[in-house]
C-alpha atoms as a PDB file:
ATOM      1  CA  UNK A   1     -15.954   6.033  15.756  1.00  0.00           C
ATOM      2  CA  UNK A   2     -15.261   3.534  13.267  1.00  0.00           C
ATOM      3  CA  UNK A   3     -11.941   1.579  13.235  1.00  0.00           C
ATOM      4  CA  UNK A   4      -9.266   2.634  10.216  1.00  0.00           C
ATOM      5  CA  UNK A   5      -7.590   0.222   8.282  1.00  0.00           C
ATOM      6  CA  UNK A   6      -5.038   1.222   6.070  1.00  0.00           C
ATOM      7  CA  UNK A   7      -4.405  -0.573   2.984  1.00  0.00           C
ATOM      8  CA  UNK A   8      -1.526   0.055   0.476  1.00  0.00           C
ATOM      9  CA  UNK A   9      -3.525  -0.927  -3.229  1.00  0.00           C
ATOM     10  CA  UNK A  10      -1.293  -2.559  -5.707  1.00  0.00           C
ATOM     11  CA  UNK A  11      -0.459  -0.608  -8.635  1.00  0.00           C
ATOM     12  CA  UNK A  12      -1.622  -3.266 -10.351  1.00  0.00           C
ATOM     13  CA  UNK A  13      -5.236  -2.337  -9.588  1.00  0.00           C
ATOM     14  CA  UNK A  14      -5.027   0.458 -11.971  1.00  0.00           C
ATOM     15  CA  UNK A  15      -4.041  -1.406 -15.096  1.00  0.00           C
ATOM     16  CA  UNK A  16      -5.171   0.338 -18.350  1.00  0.00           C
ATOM     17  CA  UNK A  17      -6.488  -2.708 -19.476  1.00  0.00           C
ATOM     18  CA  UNK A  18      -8.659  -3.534 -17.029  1.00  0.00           C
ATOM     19  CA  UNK A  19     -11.261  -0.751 -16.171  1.00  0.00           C
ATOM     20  CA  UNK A  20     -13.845  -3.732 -14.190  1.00  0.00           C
ATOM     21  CA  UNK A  21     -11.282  -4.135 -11.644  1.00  0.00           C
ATOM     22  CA  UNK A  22     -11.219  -0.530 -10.331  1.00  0.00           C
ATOM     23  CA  UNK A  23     -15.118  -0.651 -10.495  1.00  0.00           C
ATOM     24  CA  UNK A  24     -14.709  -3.819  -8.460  1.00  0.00           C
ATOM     25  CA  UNK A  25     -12.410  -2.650  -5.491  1.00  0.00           C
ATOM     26  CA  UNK A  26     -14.506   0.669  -5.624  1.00  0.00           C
ATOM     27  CA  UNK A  27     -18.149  -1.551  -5.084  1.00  0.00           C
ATOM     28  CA  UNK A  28     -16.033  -3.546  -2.123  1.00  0.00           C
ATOM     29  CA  UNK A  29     -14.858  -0.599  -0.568  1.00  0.00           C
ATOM     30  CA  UNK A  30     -18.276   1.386  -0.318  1.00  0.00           C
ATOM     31  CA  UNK A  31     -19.430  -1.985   0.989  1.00  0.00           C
ATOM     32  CA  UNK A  32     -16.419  -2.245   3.889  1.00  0.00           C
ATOM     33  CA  UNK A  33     -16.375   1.015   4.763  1.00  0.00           C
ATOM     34  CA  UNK A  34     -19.741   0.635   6.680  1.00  0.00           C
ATOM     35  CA  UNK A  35     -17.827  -1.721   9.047  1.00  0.00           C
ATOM     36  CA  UNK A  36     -14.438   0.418   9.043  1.00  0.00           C
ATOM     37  CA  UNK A  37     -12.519   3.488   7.419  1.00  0.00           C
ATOM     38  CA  UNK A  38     -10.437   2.440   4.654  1.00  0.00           C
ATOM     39  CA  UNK A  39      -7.745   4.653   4.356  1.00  0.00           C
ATOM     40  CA  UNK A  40      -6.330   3.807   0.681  1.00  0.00           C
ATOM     41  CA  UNK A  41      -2.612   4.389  -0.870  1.00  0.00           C
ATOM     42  CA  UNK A  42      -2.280   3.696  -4.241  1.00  0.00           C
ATOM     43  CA  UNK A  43       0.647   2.662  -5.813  1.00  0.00           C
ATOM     44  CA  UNK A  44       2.087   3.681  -8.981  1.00  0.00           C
ATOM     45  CA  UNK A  45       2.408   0.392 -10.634  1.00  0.00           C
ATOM     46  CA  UNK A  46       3.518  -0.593 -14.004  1.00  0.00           C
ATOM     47  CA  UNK A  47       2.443   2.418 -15.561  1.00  0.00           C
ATOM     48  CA  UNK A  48       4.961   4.891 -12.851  1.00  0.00           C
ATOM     49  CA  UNK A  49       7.635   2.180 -13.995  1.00  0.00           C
ATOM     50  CA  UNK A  50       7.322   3.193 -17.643  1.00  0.00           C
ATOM     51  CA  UNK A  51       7.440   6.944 -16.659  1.00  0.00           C
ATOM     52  CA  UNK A  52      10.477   6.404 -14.560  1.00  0.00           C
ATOM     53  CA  UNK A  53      12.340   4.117 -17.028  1.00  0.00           C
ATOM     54  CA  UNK A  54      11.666   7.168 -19.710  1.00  0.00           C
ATOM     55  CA  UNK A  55      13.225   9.873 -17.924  1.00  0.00           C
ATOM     56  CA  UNK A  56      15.854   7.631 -16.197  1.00  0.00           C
ATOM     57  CA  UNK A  57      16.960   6.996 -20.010  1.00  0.00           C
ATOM     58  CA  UNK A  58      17.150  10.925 -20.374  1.00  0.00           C
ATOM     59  CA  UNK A  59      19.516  11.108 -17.231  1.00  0.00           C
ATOM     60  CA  UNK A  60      16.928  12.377 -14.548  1.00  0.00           C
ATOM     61  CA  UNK A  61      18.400  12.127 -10.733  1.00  0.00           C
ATOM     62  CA  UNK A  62      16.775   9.696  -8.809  1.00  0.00           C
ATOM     63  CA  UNK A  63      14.497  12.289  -6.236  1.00  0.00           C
ATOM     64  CA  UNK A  64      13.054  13.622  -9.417  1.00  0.00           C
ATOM     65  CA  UNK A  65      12.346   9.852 -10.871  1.00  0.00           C
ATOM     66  CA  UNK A  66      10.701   9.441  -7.179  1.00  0.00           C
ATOM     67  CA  UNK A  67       8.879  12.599  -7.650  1.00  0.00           C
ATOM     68  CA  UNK A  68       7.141  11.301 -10.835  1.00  0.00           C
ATOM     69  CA  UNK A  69       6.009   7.979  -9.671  1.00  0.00           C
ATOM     70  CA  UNK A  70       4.208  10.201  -6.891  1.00  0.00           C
ATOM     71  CA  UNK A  71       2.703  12.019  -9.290  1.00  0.00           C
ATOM     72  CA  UNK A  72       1.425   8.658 -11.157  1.00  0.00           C
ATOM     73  CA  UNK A  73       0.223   7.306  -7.239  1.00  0.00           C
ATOM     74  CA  UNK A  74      -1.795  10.466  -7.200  1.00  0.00           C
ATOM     75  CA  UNK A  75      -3.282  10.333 -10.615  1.00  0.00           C
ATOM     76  CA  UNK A  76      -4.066   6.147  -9.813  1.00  0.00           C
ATOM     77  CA  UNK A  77      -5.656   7.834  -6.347  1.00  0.00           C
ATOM     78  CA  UNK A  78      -8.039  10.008  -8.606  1.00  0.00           C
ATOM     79  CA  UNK A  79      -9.135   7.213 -10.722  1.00  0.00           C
ATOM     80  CA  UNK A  80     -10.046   5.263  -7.420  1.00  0.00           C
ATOM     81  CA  UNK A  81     -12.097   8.728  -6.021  1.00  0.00           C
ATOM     82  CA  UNK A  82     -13.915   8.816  -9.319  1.00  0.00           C
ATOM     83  CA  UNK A  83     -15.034   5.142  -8.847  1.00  0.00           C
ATOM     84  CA  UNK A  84     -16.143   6.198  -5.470  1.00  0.00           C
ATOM     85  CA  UNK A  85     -18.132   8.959  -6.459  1.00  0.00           C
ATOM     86  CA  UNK A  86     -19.841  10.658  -3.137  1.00  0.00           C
ATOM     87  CA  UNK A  87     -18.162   8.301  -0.773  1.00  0.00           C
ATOM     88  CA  UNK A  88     -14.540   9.658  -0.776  1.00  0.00           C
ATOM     89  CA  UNK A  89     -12.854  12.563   0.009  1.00  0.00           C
ATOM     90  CA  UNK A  90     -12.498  14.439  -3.018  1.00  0.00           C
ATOM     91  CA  UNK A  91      -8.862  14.332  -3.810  1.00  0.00           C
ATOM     92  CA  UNK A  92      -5.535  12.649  -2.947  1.00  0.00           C
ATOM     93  CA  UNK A  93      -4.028  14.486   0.212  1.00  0.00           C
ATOM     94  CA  UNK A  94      -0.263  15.596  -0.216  1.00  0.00           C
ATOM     95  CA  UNK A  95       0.964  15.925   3.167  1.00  0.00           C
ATOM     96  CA  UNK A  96       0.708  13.613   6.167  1.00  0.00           C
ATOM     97  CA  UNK A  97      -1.072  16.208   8.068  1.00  0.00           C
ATOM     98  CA  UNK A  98      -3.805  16.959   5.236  1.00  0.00           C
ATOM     99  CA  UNK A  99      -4.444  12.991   5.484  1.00  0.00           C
ATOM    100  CA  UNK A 100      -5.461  13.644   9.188  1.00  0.00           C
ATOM    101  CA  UNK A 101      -7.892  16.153   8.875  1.00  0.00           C
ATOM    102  CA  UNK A 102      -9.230  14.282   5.452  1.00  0.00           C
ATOM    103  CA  UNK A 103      -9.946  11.397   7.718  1.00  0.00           C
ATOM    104  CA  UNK A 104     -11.769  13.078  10.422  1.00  0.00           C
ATOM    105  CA  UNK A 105     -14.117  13.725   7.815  1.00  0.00           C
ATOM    106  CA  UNK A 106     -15.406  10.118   7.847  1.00  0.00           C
ATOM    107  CA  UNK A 107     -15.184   9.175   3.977  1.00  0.00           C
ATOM    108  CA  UNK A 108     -13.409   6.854   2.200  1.00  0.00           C
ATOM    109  CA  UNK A 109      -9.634   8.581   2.151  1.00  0.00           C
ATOM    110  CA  UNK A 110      -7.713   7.583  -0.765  1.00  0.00           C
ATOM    111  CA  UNK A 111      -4.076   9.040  -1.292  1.00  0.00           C
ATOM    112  CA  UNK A 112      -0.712   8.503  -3.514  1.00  0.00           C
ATOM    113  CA  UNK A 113       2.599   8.715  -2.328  1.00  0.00           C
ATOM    114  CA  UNK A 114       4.229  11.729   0.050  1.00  0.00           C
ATOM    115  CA  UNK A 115       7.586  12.447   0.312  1.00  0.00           C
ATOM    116  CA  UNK A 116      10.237  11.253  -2.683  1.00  0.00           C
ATOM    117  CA  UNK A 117      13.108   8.606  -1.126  1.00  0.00           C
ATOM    118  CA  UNK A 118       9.729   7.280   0.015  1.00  0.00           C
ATOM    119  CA  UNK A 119       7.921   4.241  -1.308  1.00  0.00           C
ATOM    120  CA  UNK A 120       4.162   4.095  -1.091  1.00  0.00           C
ATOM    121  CA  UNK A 121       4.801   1.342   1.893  1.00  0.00           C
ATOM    122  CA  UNK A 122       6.454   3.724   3.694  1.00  0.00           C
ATOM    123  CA  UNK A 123       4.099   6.180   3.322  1.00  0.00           C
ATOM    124  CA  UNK A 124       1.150   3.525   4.187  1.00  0.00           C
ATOM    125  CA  UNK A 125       2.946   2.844   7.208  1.00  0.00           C
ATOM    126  CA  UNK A 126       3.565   6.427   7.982  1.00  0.00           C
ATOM    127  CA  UNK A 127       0.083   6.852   7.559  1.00  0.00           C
ATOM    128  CA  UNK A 128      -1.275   4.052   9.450  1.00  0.00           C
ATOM    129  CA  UNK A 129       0.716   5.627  12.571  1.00  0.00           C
ATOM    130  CA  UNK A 130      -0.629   9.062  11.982  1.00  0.00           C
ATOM    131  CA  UNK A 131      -4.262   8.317  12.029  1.00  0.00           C
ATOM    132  CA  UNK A 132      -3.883   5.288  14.717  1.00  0.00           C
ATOM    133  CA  UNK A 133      -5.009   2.768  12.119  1.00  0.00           C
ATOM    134  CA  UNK A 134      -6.169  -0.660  13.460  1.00  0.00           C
ATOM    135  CA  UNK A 135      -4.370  -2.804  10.954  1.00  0.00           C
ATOM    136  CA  UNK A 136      -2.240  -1.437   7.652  1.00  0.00           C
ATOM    137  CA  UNK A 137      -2.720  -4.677   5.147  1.00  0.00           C
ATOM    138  CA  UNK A 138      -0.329  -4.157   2.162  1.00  0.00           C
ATOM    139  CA  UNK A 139      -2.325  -5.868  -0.967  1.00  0.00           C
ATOM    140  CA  UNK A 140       0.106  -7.037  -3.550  1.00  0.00           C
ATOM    141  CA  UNK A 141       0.679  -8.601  -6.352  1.00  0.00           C
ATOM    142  CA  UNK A 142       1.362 -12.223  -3.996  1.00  0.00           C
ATOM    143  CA  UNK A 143      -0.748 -13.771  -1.616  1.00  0.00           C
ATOM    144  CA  UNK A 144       2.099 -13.081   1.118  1.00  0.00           C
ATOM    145  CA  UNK A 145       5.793 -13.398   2.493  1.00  0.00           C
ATOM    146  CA  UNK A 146       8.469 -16.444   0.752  1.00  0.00           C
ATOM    147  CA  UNK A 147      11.595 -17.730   1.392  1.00  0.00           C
ATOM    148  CA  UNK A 148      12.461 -16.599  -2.314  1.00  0.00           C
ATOM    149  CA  UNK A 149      10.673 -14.901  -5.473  1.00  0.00           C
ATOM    150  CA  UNK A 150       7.827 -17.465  -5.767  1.00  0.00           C
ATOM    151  CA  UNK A 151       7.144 -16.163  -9.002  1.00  0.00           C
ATOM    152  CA  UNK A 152      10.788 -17.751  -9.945  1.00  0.00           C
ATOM    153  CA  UNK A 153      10.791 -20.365  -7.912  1.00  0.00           C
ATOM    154  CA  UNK A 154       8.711 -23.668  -7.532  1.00  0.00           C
ATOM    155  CA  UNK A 155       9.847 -24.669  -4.289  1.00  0.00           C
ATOM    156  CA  UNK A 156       9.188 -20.957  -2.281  1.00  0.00           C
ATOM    157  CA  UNK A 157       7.417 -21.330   0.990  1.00  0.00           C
ATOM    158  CA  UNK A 158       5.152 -19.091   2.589  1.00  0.00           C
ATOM    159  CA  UNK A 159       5.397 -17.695   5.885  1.00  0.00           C
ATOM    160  CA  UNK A 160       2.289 -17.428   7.589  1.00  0.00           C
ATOM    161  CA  UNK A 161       4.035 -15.214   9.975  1.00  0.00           C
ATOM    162  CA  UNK A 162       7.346 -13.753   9.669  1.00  0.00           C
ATOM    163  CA  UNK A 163       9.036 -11.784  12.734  1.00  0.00           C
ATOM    164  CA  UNK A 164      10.128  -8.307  11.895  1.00  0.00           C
ATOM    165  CA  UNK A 165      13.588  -8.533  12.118  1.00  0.00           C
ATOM    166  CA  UNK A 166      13.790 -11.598   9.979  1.00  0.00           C
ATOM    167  CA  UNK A 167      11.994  -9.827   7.072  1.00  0.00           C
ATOM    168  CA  UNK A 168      14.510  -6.755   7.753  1.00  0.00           C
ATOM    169  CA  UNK A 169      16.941  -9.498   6.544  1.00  0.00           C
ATOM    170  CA  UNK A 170      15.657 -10.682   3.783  1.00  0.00           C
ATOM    171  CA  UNK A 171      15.090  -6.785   2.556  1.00  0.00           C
ATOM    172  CA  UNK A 172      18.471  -5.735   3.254  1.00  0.00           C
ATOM    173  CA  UNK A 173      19.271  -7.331   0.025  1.00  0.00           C
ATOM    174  CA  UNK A 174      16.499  -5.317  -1.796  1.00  0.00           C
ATOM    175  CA  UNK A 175      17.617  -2.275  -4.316  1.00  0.00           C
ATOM    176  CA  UNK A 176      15.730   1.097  -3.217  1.00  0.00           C
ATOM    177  CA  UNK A 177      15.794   2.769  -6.791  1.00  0.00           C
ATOM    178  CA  UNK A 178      12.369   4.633  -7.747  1.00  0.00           C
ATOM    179  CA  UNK A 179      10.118   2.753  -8.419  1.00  0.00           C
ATOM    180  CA  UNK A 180      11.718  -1.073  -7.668  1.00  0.00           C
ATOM    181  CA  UNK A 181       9.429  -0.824  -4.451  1.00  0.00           C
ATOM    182  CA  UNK A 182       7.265  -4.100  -3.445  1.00  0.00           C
ATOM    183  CA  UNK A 183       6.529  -6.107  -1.089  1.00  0.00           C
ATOM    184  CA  UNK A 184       7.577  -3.766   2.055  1.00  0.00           C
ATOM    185  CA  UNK A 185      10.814  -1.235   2.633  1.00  0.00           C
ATOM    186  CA  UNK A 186      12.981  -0.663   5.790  1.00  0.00           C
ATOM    187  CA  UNK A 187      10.690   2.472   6.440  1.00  0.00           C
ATOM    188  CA  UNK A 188       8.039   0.965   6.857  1.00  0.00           C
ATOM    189  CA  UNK A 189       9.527  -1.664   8.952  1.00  0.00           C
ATOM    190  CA  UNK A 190      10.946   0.983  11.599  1.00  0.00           C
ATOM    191  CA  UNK A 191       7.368   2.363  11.713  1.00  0.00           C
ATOM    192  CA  UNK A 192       5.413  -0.577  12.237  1.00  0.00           C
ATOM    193  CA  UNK A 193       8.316  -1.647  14.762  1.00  0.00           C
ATOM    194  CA  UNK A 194       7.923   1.913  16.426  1.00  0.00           C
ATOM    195  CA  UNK A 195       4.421   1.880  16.936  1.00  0.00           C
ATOM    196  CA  UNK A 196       3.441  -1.503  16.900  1.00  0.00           C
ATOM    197  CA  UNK A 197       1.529  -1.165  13.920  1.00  0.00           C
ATOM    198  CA  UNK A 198      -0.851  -4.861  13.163  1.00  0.00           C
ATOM    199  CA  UNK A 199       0.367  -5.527   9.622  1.00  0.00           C
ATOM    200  CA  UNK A 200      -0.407  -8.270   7.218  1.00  0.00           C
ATOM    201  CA  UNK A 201       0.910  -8.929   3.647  1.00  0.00           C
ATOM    202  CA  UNK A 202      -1.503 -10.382   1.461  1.00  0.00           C
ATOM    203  CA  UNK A 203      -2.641 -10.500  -2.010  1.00  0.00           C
ATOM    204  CA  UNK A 204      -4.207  -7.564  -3.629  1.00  0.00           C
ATOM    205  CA  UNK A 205      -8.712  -9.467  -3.885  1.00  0.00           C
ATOM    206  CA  UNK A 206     -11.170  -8.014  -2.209  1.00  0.00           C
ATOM    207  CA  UNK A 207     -12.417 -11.339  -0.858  1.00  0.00           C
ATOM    208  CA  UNK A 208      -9.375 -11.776   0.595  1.00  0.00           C
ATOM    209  CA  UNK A 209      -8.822  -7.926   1.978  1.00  0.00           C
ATOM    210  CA  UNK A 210     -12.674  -8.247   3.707  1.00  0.00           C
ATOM    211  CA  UNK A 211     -12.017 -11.438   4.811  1.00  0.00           C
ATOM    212  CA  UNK A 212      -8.541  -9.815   6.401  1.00  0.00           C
ATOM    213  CA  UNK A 213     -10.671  -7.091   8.349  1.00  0.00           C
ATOM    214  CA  UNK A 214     -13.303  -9.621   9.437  1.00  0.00           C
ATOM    215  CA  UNK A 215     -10.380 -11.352  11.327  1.00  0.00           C
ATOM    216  CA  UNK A 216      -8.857 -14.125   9.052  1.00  0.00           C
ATOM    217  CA  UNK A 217      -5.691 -14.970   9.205  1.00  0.00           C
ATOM    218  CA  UNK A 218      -4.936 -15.135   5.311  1.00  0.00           C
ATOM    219  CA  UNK A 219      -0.998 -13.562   3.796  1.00  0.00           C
ATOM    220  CA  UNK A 220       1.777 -13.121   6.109  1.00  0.00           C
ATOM    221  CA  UNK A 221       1.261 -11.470   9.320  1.00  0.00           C
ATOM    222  CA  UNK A 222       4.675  -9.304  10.705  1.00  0.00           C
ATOM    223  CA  UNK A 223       5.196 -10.418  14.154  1.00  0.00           C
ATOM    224  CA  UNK A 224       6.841  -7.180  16.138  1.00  0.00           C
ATOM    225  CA  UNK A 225       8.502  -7.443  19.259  1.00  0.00           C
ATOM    226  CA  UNK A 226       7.017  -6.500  22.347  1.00  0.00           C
ATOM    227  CA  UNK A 227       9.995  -5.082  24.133  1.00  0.00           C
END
């Protein structure tokens, strides 16, 4: 049996404006998956964050707001099984247990998010433990783990490897509204930390993601504790 990596897609992969991107991760992903399983969440991206904004403005409660930037993970997730064409199961799964059996089919799985109060890392990492995943690499929008917002800030190091309960920290801080997920969530902390989940963060290029599988140590790699 081949070995399943799970890897949480940026939501930034399904830009409107950029329909060669999608093509590309699709072309890499028929490619990879002769090695491995890719088990793919997709996020909701900018285009959930415009939904959610909207109907935040009209006064909806936040499990609703989380219940439409599923819906937008799931529509991104179709987009990515059309690219695939033959080579992925033929629609986003909607329960944790439907992800199982898609699996054991042996295509390309692609999914959205799960449960609302859940961000798509969460559900990754959820996911990851279900079907006994290898590795779960969450591809984002940066190439890894900083001291601060290195989009902000010149002087932000990267951590080649962070241990878990350092990162818990640094998240602590973190808002949970819908859709302000990002880099990684408590959930999916106490996951990875419960099963010992491998898990890198890295950015979101399929050099980068194959090169991640192969064995390179590229992102941020969470270091959990053994005990």
């Amino acid at each position: 049996m081949k070995k399943r990596i799970v890897i949480k897609l940026s939501g930034r992969v399904f830009a409107m404006d950029n329909v060669k991107l999608l093509k590309d991760w699709a072309e890499f992903l028929v490619k990879i998956s002769k090695v491995c399983q890719p088990i793919i969440v997709a996020g909701g991206g900018n285009i959930a964050r415009h939904y959610i904004n909207h109907a935040r403005s009209s006064g909806a409660d936040e499990s609703t707001l989380d219940e439409l930037g599923i819906e937008i993970s799931r529509l991104n997730a179709k987009l990515l099984i059309y690219a695939l064409k033959n080579k992925a199961y033929s629609h986003p799964p909607t329960t944790l247990q439907e992800v199982r059996h898609a699996v054991d089919d042996g295509l390309i799985v692609v999914t959205g998010g799960l449960h609302p109060g859940q961000s798509t890392n969460g559900t990754a990492a959820l996911i990851a433990e279900k079907v006994k995943a290898e590795q779960f690499l969450n591809a984002t929008d940066v190439d890894g783990v900083y001291d601060m917002d290195p989009n902000k800030f010149k002087k932000a190091k990267k951590f080649k490897r962070i241990e878990l309960k350092n990162l818990k920290n640094m998240l602590v801080h973190e808002d949970s509204i819908a859709g302000g997920y990002d880099l990684m969530d408590i959930v999916a902390l106490k996951i990875i930390e419960r099963s010992k989940i491998k898990t890198r963060i890295l950015k979101a290029s399929p050099k980068i993601i194959e090169k991640a599988i192969k064995g390179s140590n590229l992102g941020t790699e969470i270091i959990i504790p053994t005990k």
